[in-house]
Protein backbone atom coordinates (compact mmCIF):
# COMPACT_ATOMS: atom_id res chain seq x y z
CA UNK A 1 52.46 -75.87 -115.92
CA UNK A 2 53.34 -77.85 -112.52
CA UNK A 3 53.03 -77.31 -109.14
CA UNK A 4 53.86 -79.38 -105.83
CA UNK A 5 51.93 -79.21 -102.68
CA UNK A 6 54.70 -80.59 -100.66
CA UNK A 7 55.00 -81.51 -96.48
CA UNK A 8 51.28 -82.01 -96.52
CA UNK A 9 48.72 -84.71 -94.82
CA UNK A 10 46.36 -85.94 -97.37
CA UNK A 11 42.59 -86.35 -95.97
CA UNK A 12 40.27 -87.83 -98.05
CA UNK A 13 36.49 -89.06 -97.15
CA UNK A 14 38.06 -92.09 -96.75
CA UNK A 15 41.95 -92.12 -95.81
CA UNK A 16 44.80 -89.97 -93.78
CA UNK A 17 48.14 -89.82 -95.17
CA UNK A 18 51.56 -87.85 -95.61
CA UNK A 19 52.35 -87.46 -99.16
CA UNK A 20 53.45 -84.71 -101.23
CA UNK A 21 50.89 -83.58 -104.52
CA UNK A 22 52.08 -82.96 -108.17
CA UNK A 23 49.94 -81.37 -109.95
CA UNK A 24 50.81 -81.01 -113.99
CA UNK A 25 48.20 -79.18 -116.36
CA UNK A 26 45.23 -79.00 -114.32
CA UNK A 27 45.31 -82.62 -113.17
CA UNK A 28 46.66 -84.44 -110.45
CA UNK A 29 49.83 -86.26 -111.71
CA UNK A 30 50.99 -87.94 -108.49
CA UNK A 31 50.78 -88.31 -104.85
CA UNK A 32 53.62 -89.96 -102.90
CA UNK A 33 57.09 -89.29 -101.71
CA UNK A 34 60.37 -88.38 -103.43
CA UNK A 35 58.37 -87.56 -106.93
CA UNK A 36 60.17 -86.60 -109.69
CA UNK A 37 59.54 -82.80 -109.92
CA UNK A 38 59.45 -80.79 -113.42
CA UNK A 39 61.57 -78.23 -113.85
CA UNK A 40 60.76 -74.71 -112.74
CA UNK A 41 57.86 -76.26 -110.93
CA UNK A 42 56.28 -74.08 -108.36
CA UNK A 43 56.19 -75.56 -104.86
CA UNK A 44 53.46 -74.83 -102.37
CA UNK A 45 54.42 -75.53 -99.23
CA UNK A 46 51.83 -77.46 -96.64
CA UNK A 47 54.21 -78.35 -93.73
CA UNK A 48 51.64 -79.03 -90.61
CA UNK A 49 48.90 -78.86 -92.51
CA UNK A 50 46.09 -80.93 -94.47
CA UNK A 51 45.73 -81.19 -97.83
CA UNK A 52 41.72 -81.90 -99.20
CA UNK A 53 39.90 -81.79 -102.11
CA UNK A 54 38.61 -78.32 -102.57
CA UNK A 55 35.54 -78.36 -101.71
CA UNK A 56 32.06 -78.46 -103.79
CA UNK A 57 28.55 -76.06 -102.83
CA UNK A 58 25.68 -77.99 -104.61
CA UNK A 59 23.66 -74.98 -103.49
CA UNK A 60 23.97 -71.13 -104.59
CA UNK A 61 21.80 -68.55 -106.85
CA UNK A 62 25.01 -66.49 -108.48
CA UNK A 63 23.15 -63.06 -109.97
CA UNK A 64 19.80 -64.66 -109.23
CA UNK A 65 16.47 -62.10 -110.67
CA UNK A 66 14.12 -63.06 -107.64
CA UNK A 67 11.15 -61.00 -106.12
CA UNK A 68 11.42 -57.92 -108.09
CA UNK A 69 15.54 -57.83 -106.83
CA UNK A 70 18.48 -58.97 -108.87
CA UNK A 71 21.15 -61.26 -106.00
CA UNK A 72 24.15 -58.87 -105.47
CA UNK A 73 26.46 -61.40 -106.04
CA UNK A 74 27.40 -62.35 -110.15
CA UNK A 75 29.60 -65.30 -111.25
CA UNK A 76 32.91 -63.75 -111.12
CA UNK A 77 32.35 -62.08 -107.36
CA UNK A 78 30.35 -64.92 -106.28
CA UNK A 79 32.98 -67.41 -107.25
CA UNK A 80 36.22 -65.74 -106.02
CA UNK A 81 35.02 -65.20 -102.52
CA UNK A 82 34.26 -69.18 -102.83
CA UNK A 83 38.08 -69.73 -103.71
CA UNK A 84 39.22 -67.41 -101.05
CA UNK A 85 37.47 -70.10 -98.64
CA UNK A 86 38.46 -73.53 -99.83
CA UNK A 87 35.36 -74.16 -102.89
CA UNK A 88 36.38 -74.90 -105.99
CA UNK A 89 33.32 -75.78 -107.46
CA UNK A 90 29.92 -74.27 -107.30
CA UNK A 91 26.22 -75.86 -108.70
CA UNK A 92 24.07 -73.42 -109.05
CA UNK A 93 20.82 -73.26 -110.71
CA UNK A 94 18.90 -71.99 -113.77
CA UNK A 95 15.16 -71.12 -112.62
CA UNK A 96 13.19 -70.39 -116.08
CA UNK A 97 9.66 -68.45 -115.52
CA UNK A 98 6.37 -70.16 -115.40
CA UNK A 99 5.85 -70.53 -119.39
CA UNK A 100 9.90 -69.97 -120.23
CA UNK A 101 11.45 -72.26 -122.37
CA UNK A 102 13.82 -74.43 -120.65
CA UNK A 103 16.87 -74.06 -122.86
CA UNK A 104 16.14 -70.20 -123.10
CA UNK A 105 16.72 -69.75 -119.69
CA UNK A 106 19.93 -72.13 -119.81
CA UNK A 107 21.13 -70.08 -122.10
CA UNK A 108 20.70 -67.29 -120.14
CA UNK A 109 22.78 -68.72 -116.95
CA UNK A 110 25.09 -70.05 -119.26
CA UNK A 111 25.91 -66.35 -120.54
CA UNK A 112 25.60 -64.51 -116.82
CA UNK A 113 28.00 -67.35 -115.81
CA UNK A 114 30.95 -66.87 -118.60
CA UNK A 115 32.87 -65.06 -115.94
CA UNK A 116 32.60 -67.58 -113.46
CA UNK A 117 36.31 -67.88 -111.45
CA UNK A 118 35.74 -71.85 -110.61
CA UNK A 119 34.14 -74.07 -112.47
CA UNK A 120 30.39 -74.46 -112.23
CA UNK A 121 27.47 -76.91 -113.15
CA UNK A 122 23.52 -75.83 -112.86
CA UNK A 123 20.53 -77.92 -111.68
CA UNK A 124 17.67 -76.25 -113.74
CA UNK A 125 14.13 -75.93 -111.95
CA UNK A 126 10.88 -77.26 -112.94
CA UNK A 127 8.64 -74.47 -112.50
CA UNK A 128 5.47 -75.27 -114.86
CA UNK A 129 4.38 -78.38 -117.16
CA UNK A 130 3.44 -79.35 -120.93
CA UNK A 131 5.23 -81.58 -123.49
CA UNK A 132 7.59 -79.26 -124.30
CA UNK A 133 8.66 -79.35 -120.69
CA UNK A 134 8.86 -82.87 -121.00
CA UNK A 135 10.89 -82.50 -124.05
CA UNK A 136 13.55 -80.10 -123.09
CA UNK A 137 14.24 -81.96 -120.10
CA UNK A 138 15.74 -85.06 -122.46
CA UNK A 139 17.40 -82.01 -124.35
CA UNK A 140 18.69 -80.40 -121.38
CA UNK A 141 20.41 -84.32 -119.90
CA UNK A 142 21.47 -85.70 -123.30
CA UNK A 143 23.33 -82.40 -125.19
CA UNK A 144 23.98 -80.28 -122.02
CA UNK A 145 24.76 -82.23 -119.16
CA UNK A 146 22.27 -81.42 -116.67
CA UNK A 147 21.57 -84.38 -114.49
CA UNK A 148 19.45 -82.47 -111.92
CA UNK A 149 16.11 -80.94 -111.54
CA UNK A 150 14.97 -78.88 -108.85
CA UNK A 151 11.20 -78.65 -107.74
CA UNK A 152 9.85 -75.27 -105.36
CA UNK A 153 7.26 -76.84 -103.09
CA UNK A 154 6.84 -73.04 -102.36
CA UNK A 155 6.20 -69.97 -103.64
CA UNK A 156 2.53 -70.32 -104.19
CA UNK A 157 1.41 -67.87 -107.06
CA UNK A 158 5.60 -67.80 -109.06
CA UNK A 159 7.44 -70.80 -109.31
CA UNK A 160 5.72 -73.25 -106.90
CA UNK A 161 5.40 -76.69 -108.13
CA UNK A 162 2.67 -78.78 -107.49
CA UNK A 163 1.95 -82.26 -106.99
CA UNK A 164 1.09 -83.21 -110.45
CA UNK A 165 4.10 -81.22 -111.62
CA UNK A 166 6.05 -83.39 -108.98
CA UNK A 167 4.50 -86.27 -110.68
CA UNK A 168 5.31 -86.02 -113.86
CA UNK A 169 8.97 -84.03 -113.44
CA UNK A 170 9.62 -87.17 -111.07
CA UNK A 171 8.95 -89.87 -113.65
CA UNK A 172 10.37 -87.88 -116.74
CA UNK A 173 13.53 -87.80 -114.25
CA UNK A 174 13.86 -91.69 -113.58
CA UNK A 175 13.47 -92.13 -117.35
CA UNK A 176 16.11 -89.94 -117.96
CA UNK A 177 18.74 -91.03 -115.40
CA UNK A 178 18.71 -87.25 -113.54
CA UNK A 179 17.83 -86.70 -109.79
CA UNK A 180 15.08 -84.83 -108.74
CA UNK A 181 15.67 -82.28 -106.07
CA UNK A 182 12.81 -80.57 -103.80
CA UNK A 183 12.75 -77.21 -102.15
CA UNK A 184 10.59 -78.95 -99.29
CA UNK A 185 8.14 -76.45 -97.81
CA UNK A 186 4.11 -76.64 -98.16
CA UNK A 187 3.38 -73.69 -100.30
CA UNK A 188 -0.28 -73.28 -99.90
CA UNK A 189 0.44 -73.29 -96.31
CA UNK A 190 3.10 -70.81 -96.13
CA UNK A 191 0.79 -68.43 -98.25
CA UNK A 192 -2.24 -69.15 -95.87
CA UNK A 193 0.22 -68.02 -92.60
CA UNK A 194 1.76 -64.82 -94.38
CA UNK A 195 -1.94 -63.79 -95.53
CA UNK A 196 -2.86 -64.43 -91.63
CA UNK A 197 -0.27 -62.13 -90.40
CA UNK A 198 -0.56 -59.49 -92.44
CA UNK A 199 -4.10 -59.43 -91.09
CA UNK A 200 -3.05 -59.44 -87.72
CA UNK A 201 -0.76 -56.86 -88.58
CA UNK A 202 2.34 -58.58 -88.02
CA UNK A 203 4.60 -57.07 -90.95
CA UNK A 204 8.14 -56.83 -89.81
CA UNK A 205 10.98 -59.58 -90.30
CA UNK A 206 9.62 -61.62 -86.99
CA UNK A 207 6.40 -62.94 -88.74
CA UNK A 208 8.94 -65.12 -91.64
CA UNK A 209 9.60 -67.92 -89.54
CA UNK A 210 5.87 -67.35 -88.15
CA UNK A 211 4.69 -68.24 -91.59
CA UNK A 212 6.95 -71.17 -91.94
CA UNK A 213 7.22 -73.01 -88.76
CA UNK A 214 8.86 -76.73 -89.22
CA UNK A 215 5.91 -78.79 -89.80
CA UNK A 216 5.43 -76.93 -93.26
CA UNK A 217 8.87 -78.48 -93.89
CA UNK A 218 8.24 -81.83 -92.51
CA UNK A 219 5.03 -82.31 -94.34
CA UNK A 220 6.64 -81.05 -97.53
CA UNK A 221 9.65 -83.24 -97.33
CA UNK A 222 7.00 -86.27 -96.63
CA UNK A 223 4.93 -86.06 -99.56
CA UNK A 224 8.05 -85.35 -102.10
CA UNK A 225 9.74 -88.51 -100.55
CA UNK A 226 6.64 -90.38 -100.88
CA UNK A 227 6.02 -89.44 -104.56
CA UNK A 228 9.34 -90.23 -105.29
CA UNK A 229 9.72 -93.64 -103.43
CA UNK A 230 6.69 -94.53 -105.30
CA UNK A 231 7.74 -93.81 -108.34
CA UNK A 232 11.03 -95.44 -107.59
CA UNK A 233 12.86 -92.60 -108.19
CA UNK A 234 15.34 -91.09 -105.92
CA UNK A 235 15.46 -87.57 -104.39
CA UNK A 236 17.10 -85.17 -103.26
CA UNK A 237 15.79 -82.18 -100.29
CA UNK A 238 18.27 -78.88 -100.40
CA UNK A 239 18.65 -77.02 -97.53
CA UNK A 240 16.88 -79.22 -94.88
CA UNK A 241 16.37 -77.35 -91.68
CA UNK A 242 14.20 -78.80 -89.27
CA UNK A 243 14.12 -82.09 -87.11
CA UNK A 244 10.86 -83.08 -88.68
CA UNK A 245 12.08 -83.27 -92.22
CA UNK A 246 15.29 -84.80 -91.07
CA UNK A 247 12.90 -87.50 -89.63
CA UNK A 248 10.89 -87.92 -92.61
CA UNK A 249 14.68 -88.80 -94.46
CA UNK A 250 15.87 -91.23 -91.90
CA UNK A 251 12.27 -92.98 -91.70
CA UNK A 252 12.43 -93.25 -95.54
CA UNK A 253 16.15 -94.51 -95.67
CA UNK A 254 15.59 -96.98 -93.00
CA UNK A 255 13.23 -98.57 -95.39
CA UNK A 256 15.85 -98.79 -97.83
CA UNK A 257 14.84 -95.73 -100.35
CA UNK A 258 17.28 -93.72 -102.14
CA UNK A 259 16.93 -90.25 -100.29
CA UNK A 260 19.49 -87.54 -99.83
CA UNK A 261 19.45 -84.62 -98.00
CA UNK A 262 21.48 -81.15 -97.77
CA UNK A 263 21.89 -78.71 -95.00
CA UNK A 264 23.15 -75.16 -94.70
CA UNK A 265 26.15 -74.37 -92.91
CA UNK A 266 23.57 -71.67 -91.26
CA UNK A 267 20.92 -73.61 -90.00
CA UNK A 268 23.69 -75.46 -88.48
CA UNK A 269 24.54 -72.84 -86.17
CA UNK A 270 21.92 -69.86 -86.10
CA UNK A 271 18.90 -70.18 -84.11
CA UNK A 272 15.46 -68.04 -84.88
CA UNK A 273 15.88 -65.26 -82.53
CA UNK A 274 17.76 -62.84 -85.00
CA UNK A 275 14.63 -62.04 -86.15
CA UNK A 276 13.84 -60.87 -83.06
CA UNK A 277 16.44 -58.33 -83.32
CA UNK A 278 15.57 -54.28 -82.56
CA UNK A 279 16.91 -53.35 -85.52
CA UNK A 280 14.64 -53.99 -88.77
CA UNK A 281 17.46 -54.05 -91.54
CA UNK A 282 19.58 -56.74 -89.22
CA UNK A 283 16.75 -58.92 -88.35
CA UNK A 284 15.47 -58.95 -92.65
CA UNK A 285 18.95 -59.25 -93.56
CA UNK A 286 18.50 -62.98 -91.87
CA UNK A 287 15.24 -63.37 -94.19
CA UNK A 288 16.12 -66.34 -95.99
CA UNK A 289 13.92 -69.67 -96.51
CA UNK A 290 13.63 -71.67 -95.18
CA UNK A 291 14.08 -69.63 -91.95
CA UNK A 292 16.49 -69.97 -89.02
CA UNK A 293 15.00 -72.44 -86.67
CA UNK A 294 14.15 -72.36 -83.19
CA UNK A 295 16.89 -74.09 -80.35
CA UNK A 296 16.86 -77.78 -80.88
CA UNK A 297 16.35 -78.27 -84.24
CA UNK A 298 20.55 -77.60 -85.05
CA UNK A 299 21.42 -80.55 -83.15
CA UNK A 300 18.89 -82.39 -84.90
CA UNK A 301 20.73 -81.05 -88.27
CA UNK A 302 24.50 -82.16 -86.87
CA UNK A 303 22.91 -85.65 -85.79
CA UNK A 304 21.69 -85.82 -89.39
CA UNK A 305 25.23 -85.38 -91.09
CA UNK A 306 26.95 -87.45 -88.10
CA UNK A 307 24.06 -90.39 -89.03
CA UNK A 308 25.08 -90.34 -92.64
CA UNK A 309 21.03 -89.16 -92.91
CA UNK A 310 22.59 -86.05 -94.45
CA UNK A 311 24.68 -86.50 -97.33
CA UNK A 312 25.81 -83.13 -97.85
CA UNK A 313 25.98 -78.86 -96.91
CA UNK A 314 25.49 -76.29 -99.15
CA UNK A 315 25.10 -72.14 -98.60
CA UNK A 316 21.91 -71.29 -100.84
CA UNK A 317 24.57 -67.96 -100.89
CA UNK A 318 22.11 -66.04 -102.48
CA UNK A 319 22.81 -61.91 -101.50
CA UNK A 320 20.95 -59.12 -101.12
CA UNK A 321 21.76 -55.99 -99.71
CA UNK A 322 20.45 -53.76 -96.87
CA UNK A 323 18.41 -51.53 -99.60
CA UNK A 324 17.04 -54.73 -101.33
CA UNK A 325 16.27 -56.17 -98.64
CA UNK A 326 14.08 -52.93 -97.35
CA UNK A 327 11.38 -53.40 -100.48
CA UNK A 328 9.84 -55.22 -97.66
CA UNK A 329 9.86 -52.66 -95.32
CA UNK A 330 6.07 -52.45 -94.63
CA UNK A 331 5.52 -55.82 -95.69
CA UNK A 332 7.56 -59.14 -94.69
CA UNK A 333 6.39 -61.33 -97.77
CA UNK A 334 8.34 -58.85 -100.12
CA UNK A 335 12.09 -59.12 -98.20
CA UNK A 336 14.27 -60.66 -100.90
CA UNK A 337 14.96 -64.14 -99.39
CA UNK A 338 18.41 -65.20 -98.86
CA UNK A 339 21.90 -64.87 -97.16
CA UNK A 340 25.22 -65.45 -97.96
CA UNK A 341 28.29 -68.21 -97.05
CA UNK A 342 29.64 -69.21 -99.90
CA UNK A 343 33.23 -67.96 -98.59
CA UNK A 344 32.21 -69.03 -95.17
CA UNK A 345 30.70 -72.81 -95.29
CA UNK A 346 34.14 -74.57 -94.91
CA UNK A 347 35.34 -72.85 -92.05
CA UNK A 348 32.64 -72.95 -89.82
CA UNK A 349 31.78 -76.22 -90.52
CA UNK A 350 35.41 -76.99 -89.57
CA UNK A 351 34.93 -74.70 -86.24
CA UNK A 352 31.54 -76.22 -85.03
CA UNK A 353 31.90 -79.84 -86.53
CA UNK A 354 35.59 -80.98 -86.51
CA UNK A 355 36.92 -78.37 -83.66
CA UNK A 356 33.83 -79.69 -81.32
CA UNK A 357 34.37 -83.90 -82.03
CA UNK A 358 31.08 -83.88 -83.89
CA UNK A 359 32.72 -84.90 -87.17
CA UNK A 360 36.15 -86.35 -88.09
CA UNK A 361 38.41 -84.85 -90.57
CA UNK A 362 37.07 -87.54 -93.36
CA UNK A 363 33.30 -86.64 -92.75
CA UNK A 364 34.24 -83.15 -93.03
CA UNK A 365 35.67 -84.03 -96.76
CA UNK A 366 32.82 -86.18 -97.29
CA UNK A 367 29.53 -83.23 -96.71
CA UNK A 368 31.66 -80.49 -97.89
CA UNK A 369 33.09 -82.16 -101.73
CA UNK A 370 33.39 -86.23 -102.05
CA UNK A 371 29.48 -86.68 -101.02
CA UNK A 372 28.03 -84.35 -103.54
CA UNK A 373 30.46 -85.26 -106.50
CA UNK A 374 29.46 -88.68 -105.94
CA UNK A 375 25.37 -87.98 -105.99
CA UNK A 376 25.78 -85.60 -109.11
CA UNK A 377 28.18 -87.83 -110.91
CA UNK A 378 31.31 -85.32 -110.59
CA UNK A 379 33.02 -88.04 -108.94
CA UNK A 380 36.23 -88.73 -109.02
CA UNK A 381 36.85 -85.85 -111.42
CA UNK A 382 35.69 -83.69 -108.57
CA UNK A 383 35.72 -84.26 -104.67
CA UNK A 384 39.18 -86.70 -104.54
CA UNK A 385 42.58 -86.53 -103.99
CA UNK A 386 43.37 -89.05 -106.75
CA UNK A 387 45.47 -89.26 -109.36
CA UNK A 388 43.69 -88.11 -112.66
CA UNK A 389 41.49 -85.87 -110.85
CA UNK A 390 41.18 -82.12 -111.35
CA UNK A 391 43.70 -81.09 -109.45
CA UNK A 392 40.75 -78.37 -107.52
CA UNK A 393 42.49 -78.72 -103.62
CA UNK A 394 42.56 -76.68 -100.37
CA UNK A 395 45.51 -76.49 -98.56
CA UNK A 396 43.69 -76.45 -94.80
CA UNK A 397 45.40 -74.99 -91.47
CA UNK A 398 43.70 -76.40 -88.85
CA UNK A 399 45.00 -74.05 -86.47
CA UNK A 400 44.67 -70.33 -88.43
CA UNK A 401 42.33 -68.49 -87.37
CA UNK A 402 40.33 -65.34 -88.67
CA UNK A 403 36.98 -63.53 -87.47
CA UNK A 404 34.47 -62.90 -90.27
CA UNK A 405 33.22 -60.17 -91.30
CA UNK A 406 31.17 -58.41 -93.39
CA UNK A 407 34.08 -55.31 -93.52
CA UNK A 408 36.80 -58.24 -94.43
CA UNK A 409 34.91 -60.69 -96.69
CA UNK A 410 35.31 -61.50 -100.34
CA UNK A 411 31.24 -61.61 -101.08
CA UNK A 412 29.33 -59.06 -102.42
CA UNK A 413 27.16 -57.72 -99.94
CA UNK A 414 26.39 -55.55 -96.72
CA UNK A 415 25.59 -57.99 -94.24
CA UNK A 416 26.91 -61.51 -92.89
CA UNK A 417 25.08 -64.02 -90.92
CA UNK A 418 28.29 -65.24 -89.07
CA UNK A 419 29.72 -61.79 -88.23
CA UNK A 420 31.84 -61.69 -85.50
CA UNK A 421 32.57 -65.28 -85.39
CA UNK A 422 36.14 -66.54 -84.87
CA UNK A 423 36.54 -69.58 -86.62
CA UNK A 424 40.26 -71.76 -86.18
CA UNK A 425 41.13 -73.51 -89.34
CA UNK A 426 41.18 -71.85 -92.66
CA UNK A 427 42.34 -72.03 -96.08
CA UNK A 428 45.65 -71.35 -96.11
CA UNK A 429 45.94 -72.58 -100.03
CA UNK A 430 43.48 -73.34 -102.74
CA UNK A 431 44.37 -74.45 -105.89
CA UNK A 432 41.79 -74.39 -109.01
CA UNK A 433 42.86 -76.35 -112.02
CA UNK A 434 46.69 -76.77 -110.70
CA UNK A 435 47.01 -72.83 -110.21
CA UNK A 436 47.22 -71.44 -106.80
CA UNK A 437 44.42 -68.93 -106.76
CA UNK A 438 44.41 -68.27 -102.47
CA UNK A 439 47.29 -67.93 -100.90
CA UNK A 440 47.92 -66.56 -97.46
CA UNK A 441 44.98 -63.84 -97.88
CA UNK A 442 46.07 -62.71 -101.25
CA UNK A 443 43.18 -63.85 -104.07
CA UNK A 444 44.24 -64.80 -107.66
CA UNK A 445 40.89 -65.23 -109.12
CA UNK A 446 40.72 -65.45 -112.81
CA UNK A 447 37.53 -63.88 -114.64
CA UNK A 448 36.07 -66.50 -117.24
CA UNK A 449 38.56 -69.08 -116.08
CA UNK A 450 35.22 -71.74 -115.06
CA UNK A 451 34.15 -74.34 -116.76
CA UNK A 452 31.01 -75.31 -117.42
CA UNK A 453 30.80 -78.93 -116.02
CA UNK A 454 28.62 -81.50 -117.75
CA UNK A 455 27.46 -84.54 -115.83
CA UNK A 456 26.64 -87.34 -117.31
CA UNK A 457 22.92 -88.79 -116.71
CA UNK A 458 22.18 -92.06 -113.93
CA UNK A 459 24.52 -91.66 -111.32
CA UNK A 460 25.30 -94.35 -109.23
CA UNK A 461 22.29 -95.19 -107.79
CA UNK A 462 20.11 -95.71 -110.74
CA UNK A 463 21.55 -98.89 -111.14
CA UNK A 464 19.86 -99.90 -108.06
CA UNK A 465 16.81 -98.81 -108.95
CA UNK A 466 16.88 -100.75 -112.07
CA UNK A 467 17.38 -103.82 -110.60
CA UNK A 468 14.72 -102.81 -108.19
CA UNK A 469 12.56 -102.09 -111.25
CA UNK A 470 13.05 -105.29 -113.17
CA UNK A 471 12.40 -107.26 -109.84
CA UNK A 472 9.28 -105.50 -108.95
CA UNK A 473 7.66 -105.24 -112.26
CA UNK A 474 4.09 -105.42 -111.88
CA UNK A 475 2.25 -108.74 -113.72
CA UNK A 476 -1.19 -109.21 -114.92
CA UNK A 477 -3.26 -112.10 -113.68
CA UNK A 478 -4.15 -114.48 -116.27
CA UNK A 479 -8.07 -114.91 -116.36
């Protein structure tokens, strides 16, 4: 099985060149000029446009159970719509209950995701403590290939992690080689605000970013960077929203600590007054959390990713529809968080960050596939143009255009936050595993034809922190 992207410019994070693309069994077999071509091999062709690694969302909830709703979206829908916009890989993330075994609920995710389209991998969230915790973690890195644990700062009362959890899931990490990530937002806060509210009798969609305003974030993302930099452990903050946590990442990188942060290719662009919107079901469908944030804090967000501050940009594409989301019609704190993008991230980050001069081709590659391969250890397997690699690529046209749409979209629900929006460049190709699976607005997505990626344990950066380690090992004082 062969196929040649041919006529193309090859972007990378790192390089711009014209070469044509063989790919032969799944892998990328060569890149240049003039290649010898198999016979009967398909040809794809790119003429005028740019040819990237497909690219990589280290942030969805595929078929997710969460507050008393089941996400809209399962592994097969979820995925296809990402193909249909340029992802070919997706990390999403097992969340076991307060008490659940660990391995249980990977077994579960690993079962709803058998009919994943595009290949997958799964961070798997700490959401209570004891040895066997502990335990399953080593289980979970060494036989499964989870390098990644994920940590709710919120959620007070369900899965909300706190600080001694951080503590020990931090240090169980390190020892392990795995990164801890952090769902930054104070928890006890957040609870204390939506309690306040309510009492005030603020119940519709407008009182969620009430109950959250930034400093929850930025104090959140403070004390998980601090616990980790003490440690000596690294970390990483999903879906960072606001100036102040932004801050609290560039403060602690400036001193030289190992921090990474994500943002969503929604905070990027919306701002907090759709939840001022007249209608109730528009203004919850925007419910997600964090919440939209008020004028200002985007820039802060692009300034992040332009800074190298943020590493990466994710969706959180977690769906619910307009009748899910009205379970919280009386009541604000029971709207199913989340909103969707999986289909969407690529272009609009092309649209508002290549389009407007705030990032060059290359960065684009690098937040929306090479950065995030490289901090989960995918890399080059995943993220590159190289030869060897899975041959996962998007075929970009930086001067198609399409409007979104809820009516037109691939994903599995009512509603979507960027409706209306005309974006110029699209995927024009993507190619999963060698096969074409988007091409020209038809969709070719196979059911069950993921893989479940393992990652190995101590990325990169782990290293450093050894050395760092063995340097600054403490010394008792001879008396």
């Amino acid at each position: 099985m062969s196929l040649l992207i041919k006529g193309g410019t090859v972007v990378t994070h790192a390089d711009t060149y014209r070469a044509d693309v063989l790919c032969v069994d799944g892998k990328i077999h060569a890149i240049g000029t003039d290649l010898d071509v198999p016979e009967g091999c398909e040809i794809v062709d790119a003429s005028d446009q740019l040819v990237m690694p497909g690219g990589i969302d280290p942030h969805t909830h595929m078929q997710m159970p969460f507050m008393g709703a089941v996400a809209s979206e399962d592994f097969y829908t979820g995925t296809a719509a990402a193909m249909a916009g340029g992802t070919t890989t997706i990390i999403d993330f097992v969340i076991p209950s307060p008490g659940q075994s660990l391995l249980e609920a990977f077994e579960t995710w690993q079962g709803w995701a058998e009919k994943a389209a595009t290949d997958f991998a799964f961070h798997v969230a700490i959401t209570w403590w004891d040895e066997s915790v502990k335990e399953e973690m080593g289980i979970l890195v060494r036989e499964h290939g989870v390098n990644s644990f994920k940590h709710f700062m919120a959620y007070k009362g369900a899965i909300m992690a706190t600080d001694d959890i951080l503590v020990e899931s931090f240090a169980r990490c390190l020892e392990l080689g795995a990164v801890p990530t952090v769902h930054a937002e104070n928890g006890e806060l957040v609870y204390h605000m939506q309690q306040k509210l309510l009492a005030q009798g603020i119940t519709g969609p407008e009182a969620h970013p009430l109950s959250r305003p930034p400093q929850v974030e930025g104090e959140a993302a403070s004390r998980a960077i601090r616990i980790a930099t003490t440690l000596g452990a690294p970390v990483y903050l999903v879906h960072v929203s606001t100036k102040d946590a932004v801050d609290e990442i560039a403060y602690a990188r400036q001193q030289g600590h190992p921090v990474f942060g994500e943002c969503l290719a929604g905070h990027l662009v919306i701002d907090d007054s759709v939840y001022q919107h007249p209608d109730w079901a528009t203004a919850a469908a925007h419910v997600m959390s964090p919440p939209f944030r008020p004028k200002g804090h985007q820039e802060a967000l692009w300034q992040g990713l332009q800074s190298g501050n943020l590493q990466t940009t994710a969706t959180d594409h977690c769906c619910f529809c307009e009748e899910q989301k009205a379970a919280g019609k009386d009541d604000f704190t029971k709207i199913p968080n989340g909103t969707a993008g999986v289909e969407d991230r690529l272009a609009v980050l092309w649209d508002e960050g290549v389009n407007t001069g705030k990032l060059s081709p290359q960065e684009f590659v690098a937040v929306t596939s090479t950065n995030t391969a490289k901090i989960f250890n995918l890399y080059p397997r995943k993220g590159a143009i190289q030869v060897g690699s899975d041959a996962d690529i998007v075929v970009w046209d930086p001067s198609g255009t399409r409007t979104i749409s809820a009516k037109t979209h691939h994903q599995n629900v009512d509603f979507n936050i960027f409706e209306g929006k005309t974006v110029r460049g699209i995927a024009r190709h993507t190619i999963s595993k060698g096969k074409w699976v988007w091409r020209d607005g038809e969709l070719r997505a196979e059911r069950g034809a993921g893989r479940y990626l393992e990652r190995p344990a101590y990325p990169g950066v782990f290293e450093l922190l050894a050395k760092r380690a063995e340097l600054n090992a403490p010394v008792a004082v001879k008396r």
